[in-house]
C-alpha atoms as a PDB file:
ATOM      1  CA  UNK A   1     188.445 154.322  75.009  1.00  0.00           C
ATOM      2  CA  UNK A   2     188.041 156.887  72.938  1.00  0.00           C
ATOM      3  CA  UNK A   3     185.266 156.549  69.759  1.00  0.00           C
ATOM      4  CA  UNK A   4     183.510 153.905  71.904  1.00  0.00           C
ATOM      5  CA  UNK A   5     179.730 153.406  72.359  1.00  0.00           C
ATOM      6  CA  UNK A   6     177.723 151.655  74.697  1.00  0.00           C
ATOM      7  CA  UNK A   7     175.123 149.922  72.254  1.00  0.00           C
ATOM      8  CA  UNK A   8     172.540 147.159  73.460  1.00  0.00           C
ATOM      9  CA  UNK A   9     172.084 144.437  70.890  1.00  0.00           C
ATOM     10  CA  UNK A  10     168.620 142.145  70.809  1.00  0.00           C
ATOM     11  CA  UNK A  11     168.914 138.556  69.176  1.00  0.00           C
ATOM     12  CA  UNK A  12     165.831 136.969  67.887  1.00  0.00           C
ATOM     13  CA  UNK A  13     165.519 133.281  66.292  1.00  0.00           C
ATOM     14  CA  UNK A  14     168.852 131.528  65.401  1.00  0.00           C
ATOM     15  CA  UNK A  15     170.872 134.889  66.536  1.00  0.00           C
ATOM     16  CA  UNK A  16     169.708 134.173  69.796  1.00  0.00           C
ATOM     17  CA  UNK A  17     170.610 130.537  69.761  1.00  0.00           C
ATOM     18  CA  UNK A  18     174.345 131.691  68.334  1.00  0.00           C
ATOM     19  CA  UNK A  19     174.983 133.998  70.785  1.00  0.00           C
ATOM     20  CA  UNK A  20     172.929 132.205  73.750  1.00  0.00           C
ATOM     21  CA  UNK A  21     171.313 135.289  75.096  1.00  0.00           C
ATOM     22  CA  UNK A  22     168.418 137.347  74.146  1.00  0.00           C
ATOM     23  CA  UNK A  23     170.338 140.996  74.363  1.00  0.00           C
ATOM     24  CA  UNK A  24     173.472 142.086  75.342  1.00  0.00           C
ATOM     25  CA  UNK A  25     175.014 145.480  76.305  1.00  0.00           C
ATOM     26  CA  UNK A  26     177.877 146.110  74.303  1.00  0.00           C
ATOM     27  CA  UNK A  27     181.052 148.333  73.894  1.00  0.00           C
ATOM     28  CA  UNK A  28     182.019 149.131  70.694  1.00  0.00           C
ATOM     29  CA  UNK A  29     183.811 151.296  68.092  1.00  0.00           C
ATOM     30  CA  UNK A  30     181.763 150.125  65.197  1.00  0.00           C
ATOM     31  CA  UNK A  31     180.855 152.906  63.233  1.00  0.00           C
ATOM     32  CA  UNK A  32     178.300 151.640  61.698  1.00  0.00           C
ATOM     33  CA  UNK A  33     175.717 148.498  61.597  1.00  0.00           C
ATOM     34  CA  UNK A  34     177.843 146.336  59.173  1.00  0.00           C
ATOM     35  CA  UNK A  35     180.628 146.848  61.703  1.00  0.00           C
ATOM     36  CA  UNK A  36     178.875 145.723  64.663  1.00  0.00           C
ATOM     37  CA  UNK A  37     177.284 143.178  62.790  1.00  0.00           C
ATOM     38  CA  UNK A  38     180.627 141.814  62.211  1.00  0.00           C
ATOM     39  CA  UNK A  39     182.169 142.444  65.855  1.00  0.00           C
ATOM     40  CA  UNK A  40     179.377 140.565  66.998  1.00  0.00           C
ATOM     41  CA  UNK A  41     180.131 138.143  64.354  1.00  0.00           C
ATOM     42  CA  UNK A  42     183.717 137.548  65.548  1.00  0.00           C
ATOM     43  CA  UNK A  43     182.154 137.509  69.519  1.00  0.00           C
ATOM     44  CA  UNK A  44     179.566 135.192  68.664  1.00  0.00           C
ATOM     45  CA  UNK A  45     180.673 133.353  65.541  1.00  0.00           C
ATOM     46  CA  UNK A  46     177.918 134.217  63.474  1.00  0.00           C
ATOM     47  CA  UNK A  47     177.814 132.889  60.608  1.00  0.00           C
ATOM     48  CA  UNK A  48     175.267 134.011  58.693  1.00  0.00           C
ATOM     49  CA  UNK A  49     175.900 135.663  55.303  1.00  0.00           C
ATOM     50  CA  UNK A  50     175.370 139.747  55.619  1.00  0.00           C
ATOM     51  CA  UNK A  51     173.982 139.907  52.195  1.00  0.00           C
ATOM     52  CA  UNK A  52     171.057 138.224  53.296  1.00  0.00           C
ATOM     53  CA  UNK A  53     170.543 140.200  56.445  1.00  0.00           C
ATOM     54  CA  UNK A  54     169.075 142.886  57.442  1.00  0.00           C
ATOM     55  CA  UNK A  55     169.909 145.653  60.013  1.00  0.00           C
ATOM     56  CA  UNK A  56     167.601 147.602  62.499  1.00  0.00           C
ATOM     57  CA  UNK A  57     168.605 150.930  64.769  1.00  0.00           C
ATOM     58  CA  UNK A  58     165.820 152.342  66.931  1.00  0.00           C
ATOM     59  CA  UNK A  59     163.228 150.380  65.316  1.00  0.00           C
ATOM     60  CA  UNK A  60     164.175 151.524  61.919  1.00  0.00           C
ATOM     61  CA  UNK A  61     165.307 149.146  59.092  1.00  0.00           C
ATOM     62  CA  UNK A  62     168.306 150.700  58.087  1.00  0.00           C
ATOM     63  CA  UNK A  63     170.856 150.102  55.342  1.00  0.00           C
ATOM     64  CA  UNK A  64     174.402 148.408  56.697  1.00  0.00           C
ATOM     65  CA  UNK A  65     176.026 151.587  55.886  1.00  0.00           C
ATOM     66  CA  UNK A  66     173.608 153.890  58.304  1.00  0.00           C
ATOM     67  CA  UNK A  67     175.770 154.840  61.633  1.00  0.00           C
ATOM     68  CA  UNK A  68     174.964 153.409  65.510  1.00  0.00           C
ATOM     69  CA  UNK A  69     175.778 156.238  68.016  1.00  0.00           C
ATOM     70  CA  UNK A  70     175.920 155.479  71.508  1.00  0.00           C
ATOM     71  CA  UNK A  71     172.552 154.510  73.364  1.00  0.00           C
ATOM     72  CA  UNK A  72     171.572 152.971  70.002  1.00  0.00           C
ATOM     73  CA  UNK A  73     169.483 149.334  70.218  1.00  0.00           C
ATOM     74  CA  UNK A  74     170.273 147.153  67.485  1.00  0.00           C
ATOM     75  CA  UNK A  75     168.844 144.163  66.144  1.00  0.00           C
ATOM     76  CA  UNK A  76     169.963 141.821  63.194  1.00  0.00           C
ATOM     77  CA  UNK A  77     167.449 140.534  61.149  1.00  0.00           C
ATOM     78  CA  UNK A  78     167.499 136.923  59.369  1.00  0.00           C
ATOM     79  CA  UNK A  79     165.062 135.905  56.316  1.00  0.00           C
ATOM     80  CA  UNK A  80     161.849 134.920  57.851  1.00  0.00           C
ATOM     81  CA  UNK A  81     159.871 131.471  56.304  1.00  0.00           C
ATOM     82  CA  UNK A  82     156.331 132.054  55.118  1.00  0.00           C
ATOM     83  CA  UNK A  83     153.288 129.612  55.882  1.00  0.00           C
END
């Protein structure tokens, strides 16, 4: 299909437990990271609130807006607890 990209997505923590897998290879036409945040989200039933989030491409905290191009690894971050 055209505008689609082969992405591979880590989970870490309770991603991981939502989506029962560590990583995934994925096709998508997201755009950008709030867009496969929220594909994922309606693969996986996330349902963790984005605001709270944060997104990393290629190791690199990014903001939601900042594109994923094809080959791109992707992880979603959740708040971490101190102690």
């Amino acid at each position: 299909m055209p505008g689609c990209k082969t992405l591979r997505v880590h989970y870490y923590a309770a991603f991981r437990e939502a989506a029962g897998r560590s990583e995934e290879e994925v096709t998508s036409s997201a755009t950008t990271a709030a867009e496969l945040y929220d594909e994922m989200t309606l693969l996986h039933g996330f349902s963790f609130d984005r605001s709270i989030l944060r997104a990393v491409v290629n190791n690199v905290i990014v903001p939601w807006t900042a594109p994923v191009r094809d080959g791109d690894v992707v992880v979603f971050l959740a708040p971490f607890a101190g102690g």
